[in-house]
C-alpha atoms as a PDB file:
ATOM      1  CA  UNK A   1     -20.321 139.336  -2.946  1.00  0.00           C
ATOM      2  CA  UNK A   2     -23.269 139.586  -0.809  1.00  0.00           C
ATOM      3  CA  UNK A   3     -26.400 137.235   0.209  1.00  0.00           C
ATOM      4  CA  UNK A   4     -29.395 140.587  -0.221  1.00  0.00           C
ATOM      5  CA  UNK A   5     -30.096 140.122   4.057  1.00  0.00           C
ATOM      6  CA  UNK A   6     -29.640 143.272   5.070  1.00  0.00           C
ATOM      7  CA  UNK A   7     -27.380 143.766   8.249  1.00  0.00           C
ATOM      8  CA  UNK A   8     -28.349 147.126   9.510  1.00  0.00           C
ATOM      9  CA  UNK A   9     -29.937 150.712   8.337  1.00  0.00           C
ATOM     10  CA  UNK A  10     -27.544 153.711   8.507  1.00  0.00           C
ATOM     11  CA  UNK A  11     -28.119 157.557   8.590  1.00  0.00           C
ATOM     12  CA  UNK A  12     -26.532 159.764   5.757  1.00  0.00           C
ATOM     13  CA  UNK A  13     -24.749 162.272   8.238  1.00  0.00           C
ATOM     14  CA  UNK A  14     -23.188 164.283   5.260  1.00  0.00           C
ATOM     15  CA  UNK A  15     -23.031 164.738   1.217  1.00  0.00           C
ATOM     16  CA  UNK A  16     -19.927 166.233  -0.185  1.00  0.00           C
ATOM     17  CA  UNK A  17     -19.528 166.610  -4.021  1.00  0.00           C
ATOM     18  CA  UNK A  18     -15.878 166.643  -5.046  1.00  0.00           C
ATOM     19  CA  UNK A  19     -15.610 166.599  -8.715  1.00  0.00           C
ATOM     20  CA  UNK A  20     -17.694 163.922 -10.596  1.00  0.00           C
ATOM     21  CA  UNK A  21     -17.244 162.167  -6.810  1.00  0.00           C
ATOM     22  CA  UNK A  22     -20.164 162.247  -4.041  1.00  0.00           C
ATOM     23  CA  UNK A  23     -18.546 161.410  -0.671  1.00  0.00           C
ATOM     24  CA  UNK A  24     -21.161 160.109   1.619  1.00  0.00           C
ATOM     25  CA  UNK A  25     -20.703 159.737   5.344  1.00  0.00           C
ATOM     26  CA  UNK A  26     -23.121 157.212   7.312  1.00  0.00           C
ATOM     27  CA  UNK A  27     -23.859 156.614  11.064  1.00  0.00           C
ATOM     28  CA  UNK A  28     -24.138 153.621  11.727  1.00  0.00           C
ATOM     29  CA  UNK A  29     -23.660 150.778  14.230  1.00  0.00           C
ATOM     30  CA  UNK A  30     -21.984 148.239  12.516  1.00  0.00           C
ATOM     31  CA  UNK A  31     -19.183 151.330  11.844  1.00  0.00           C
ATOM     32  CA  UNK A  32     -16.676 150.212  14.899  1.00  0.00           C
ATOM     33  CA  UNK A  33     -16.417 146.338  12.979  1.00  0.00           C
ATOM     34  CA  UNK A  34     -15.808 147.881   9.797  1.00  0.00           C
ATOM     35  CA  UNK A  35     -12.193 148.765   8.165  1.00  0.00           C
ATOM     36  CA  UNK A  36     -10.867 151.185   5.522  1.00  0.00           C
ATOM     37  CA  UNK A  37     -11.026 149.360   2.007  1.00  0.00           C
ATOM     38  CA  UNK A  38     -13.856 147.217   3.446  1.00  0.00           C
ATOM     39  CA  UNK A  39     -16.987 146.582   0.874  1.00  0.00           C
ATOM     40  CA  UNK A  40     -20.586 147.652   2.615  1.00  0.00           C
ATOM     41  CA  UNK A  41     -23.544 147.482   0.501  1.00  0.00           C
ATOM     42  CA  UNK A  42     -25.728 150.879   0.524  1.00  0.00           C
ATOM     43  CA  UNK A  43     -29.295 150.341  -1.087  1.00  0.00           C
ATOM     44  CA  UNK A  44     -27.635 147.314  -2.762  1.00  0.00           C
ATOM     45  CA  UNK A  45     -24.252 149.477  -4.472  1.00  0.00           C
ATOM     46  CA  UNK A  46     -20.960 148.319  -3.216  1.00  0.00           C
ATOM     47  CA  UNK A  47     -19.174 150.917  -1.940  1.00  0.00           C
ATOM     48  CA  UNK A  48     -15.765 150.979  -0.275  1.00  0.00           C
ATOM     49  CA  UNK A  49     -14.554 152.428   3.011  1.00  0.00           C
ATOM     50  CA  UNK A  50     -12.506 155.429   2.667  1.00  0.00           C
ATOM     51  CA  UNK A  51     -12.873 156.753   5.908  1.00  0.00           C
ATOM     52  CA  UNK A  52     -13.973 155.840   9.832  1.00  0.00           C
ATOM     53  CA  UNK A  53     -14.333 158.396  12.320  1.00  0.00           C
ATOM     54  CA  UNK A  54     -15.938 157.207  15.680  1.00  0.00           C
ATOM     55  CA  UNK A  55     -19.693 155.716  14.740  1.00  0.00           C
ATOM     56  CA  UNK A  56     -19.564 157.232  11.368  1.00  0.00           C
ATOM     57  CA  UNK A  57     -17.715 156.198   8.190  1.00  0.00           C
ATOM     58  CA  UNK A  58     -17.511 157.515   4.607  1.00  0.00           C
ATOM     59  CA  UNK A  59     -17.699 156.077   1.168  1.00  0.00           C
ATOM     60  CA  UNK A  60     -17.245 157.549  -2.098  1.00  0.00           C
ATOM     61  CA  UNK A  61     -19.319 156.962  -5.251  1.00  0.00           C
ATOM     62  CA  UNK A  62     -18.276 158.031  -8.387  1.00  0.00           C
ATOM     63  CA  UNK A  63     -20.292 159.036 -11.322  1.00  0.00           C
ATOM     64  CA  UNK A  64     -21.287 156.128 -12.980  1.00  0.00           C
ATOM     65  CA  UNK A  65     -23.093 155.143  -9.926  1.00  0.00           C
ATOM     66  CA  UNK A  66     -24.791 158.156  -8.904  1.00  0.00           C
ATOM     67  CA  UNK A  67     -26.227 157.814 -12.860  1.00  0.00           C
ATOM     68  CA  UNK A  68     -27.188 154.268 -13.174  1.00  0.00           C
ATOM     69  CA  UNK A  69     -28.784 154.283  -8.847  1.00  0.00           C
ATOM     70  CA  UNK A  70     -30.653 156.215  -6.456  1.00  0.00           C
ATOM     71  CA  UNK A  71     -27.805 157.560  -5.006  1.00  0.00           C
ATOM     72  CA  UNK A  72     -27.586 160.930  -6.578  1.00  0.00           C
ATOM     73  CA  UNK A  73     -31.087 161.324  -4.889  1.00  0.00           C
ATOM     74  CA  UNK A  74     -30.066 160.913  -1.461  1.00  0.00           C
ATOM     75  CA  UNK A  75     -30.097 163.645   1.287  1.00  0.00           C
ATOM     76  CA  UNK A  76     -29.008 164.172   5.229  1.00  0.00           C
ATOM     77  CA  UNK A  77     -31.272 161.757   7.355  1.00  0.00           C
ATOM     78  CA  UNK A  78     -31.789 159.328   4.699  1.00  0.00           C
ATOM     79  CA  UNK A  79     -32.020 155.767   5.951  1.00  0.00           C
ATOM     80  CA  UNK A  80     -30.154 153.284   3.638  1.00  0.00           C
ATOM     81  CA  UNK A  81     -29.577 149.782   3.453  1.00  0.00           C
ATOM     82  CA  UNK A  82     -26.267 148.398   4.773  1.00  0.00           C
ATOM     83  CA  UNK A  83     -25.041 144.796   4.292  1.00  0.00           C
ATOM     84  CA  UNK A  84     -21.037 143.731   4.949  1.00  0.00           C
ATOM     85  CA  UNK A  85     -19.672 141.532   2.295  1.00  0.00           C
ATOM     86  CA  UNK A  86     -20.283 137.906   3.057  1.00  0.00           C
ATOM     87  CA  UNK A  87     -17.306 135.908   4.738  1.00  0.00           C
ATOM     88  CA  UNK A  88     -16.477 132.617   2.814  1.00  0.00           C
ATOM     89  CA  UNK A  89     -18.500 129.685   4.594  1.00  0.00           C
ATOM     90  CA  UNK A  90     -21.399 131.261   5.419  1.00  0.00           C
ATOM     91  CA  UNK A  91     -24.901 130.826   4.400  1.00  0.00           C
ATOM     92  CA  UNK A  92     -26.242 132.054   1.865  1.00  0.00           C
ATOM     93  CA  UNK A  93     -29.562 132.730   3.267  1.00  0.00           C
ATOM     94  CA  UNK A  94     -31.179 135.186   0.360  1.00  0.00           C
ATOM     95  CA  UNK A  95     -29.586 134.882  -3.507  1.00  0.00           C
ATOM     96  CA  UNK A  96     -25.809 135.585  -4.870  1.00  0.00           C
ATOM     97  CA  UNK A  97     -25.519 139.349  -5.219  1.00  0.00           C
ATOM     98  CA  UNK A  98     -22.688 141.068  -6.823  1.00  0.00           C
ATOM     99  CA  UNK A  99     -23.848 144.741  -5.463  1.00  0.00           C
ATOM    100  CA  UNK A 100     -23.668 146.141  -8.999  1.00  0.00           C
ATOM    101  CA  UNK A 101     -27.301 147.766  -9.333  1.00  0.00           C
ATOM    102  CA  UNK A 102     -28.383 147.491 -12.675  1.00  0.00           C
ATOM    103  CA  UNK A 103     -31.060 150.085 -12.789  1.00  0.00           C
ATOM    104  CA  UNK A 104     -33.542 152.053 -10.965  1.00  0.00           C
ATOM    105  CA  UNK A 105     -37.363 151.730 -10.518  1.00  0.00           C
ATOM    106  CA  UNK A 106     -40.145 153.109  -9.341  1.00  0.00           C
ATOM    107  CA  UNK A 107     -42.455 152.386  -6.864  1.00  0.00           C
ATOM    108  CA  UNK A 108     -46.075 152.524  -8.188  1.00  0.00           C
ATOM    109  CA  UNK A 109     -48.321 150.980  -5.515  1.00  0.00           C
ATOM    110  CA  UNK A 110     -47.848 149.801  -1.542  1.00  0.00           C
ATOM    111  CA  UNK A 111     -50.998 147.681   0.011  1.00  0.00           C
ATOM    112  CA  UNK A 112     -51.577 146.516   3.028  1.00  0.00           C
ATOM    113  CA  UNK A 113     -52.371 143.155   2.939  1.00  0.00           C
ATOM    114  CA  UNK A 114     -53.548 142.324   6.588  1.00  0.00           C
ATOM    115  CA  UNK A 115     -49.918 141.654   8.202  1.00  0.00           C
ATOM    116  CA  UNK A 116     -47.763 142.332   5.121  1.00  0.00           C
ATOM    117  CA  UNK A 117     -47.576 144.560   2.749  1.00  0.00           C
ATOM    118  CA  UNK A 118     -46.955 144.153  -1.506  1.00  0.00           C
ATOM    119  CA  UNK A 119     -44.818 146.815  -3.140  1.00  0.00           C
ATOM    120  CA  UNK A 120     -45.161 147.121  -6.838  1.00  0.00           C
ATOM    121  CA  UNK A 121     -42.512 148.683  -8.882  1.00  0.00           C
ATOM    122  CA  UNK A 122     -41.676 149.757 -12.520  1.00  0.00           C
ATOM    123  CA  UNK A 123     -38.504 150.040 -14.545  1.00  0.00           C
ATOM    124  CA  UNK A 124     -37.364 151.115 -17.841  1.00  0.00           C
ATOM    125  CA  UNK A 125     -37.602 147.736 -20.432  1.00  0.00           C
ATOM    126  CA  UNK A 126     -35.490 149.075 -22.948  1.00  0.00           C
ATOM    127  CA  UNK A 127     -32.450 148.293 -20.725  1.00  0.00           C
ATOM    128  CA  UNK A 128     -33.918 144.462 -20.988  1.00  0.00           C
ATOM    129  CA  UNK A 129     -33.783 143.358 -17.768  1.00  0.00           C
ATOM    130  CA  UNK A 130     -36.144 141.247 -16.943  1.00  0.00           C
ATOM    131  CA  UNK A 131     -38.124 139.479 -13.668  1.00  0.00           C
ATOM    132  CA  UNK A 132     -39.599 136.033 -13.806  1.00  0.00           C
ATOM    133  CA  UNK A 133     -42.459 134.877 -10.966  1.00  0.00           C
ATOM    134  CA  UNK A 134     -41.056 133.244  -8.303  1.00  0.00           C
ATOM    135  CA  UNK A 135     -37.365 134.580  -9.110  1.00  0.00           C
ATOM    136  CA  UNK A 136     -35.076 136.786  -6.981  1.00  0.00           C
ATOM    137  CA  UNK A 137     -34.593 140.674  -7.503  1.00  0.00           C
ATOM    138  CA  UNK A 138     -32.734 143.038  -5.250  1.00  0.00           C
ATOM    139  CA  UNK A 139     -34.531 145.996  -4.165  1.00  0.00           C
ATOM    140  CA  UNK A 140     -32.726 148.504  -2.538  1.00  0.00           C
ATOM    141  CA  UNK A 141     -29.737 145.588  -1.669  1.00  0.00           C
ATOM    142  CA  UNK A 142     -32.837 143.296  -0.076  1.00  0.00           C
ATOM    143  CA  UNK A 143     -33.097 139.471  -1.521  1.00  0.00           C
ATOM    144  CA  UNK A 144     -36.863 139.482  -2.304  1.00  0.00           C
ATOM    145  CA  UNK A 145     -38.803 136.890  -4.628  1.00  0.00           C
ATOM    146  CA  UNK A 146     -40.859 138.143  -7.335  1.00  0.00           C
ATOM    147  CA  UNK A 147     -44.575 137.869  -7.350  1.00  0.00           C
ATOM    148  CA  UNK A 148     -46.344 139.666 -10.306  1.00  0.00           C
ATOM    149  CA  UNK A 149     -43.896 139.672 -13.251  1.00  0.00           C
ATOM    150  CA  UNK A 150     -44.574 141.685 -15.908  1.00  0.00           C
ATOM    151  CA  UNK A 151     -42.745 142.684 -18.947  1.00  0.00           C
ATOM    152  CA  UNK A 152     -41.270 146.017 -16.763  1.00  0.00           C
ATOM    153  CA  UNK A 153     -43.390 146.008 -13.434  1.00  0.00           C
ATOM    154  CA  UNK A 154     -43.073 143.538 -10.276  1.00  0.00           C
ATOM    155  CA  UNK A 155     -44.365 143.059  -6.962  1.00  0.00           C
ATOM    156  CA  UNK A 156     -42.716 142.085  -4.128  1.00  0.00           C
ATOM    157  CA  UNK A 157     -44.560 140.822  -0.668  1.00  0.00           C
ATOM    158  CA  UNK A 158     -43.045 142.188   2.549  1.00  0.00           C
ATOM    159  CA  UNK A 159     -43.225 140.913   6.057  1.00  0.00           C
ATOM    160  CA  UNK A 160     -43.114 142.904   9.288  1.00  0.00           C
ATOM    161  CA  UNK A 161     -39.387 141.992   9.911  1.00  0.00           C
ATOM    162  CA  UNK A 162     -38.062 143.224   6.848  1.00  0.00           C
ATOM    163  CA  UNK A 163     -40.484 146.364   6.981  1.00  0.00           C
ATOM    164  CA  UNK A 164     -39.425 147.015  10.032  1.00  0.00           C
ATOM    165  CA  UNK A 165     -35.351 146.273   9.762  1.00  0.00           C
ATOM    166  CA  UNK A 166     -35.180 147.358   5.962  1.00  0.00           C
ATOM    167  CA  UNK A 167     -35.584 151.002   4.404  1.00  0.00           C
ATOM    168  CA  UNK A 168     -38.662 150.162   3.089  1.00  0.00           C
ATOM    169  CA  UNK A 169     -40.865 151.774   5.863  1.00  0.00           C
ATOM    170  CA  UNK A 170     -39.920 154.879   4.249  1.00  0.00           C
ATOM    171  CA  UNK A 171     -41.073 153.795   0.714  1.00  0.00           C
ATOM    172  CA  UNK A 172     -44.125 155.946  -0.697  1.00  0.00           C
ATOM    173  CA  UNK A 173     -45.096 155.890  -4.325  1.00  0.00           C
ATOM    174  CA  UNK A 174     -42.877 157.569  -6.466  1.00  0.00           C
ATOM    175  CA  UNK A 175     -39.993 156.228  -4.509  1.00  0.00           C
ATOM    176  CA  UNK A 176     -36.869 155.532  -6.549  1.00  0.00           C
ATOM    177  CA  UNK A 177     -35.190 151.952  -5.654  1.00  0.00           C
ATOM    178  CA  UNK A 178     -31.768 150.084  -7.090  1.00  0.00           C
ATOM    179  CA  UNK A 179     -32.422 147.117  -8.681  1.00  0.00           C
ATOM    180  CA  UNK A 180     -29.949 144.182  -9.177  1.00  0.00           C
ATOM    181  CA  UNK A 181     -31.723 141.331 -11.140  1.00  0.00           C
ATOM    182  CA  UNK A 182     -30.368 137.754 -10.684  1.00  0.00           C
ATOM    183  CA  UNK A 183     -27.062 137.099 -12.261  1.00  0.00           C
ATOM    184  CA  UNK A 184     -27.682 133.876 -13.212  1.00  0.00           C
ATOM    185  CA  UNK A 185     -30.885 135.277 -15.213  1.00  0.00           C
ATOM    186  CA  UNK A 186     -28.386 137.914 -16.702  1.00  0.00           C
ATOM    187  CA  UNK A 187     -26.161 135.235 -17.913  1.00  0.00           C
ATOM    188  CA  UNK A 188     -29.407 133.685 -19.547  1.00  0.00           C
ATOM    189  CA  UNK A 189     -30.581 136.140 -21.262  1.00  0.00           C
ATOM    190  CA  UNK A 190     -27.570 137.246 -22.713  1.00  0.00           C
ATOM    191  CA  UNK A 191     -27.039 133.681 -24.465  1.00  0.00           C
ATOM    192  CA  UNK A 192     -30.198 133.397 -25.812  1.00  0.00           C
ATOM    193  CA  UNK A 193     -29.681 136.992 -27.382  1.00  0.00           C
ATOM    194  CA  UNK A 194     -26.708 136.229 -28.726  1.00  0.00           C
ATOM    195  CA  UNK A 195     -28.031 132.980 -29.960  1.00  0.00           C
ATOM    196  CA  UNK A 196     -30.921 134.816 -31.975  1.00  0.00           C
ATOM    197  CA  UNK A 197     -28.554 137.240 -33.507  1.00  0.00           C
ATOM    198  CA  UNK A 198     -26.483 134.254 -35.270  1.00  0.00           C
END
């Protein structure tokens, strides 16, 4: 379980394919707390430790999540989002999120907007998913509130700390992003489909 506040960025040091797998090493410095079978976060997919060697660390995803995230698209260099699973009795300072990325997006528009900055994205509706104004979406593992809603497209409004501490400086448009929508909105949605099917 994580909280979407985003810990640290890491560097993708290496890419090995092994099978269906994709073992990807990070640099990082939040490696030396971390321990083998430990949950971390990357872009908002939990992913477990399988490996620690000095400042770097390896994870392995298999492929169901390189298909349903941006994963498969990442390359040596890449900055990505890390978070540590939250410890029971802490705060819970952005939304509950499981790390399970429902689906990818794109990002169609960044503009300035004299301090901050609104990203706009787009996703595929027929996976019916859905944002609400004023709700909570995970971009990329980050807890952000949704400003915009539309039936597939959202905005989200960015201020210099999270530019600056998230992966989102590197966002340009055409950028693919995870996306996690609110659980409890999942759980929601779900009912009343089921309802309107009886």
């Amino acid at each position: 379980m994580f909280t979407g506040i985003i810990e640290s960025l890491g560097s993708v040091t290496n890419l090995k394919k092994d099978q269906d797998n994709l073992h990807i090493s990070i640099k990082s410095n939040i490696t030396n707390a971390l321990k083998i079978d430990q949950s971390v976060a990357h872009n908002g997919v939990c992913l477990t430790v399988v490996n620690i060697n000095n400042d770097e660390y390896t994870v392995t995803a298999i492929q169901e999540t390189l298909d349903k995230t941006n994963l498969k698209n990442l390359q040596v260099g890449d900055i990505v989002n890390l978070e540590r699973a939250m410890k029971l009795g802490d705060r819970l300072d952005g939304h509950i999120v499981q790390g399970h990325v429902d689906q990818t997006a794109v990002c169609t528009s960044i503009k300035n907007a004299d301090g901050s900055w609104f990203f706009s994205f787009e996703y595929d509706a027929a996976l019916n998913n859905i944002t609400i104004e004023k709700g909570s979406v995970t971009v990329n593992g980050t807890s952000l509130t949704v400003v915009n809603s539309g039936t597939n497209t959202f905005s989200v409004a960015i201020i210099p700390y999270t530019y600056e501490n998230t992966n989102f400086k590197t966002f340009k448009k055409g950028t693919v992003v995870n996306l996690e929508f609110d659980v409890l909105g999942k759980y929601i949605a779900k009912l009343m489909a089921n309802s309107q099917t009886k």
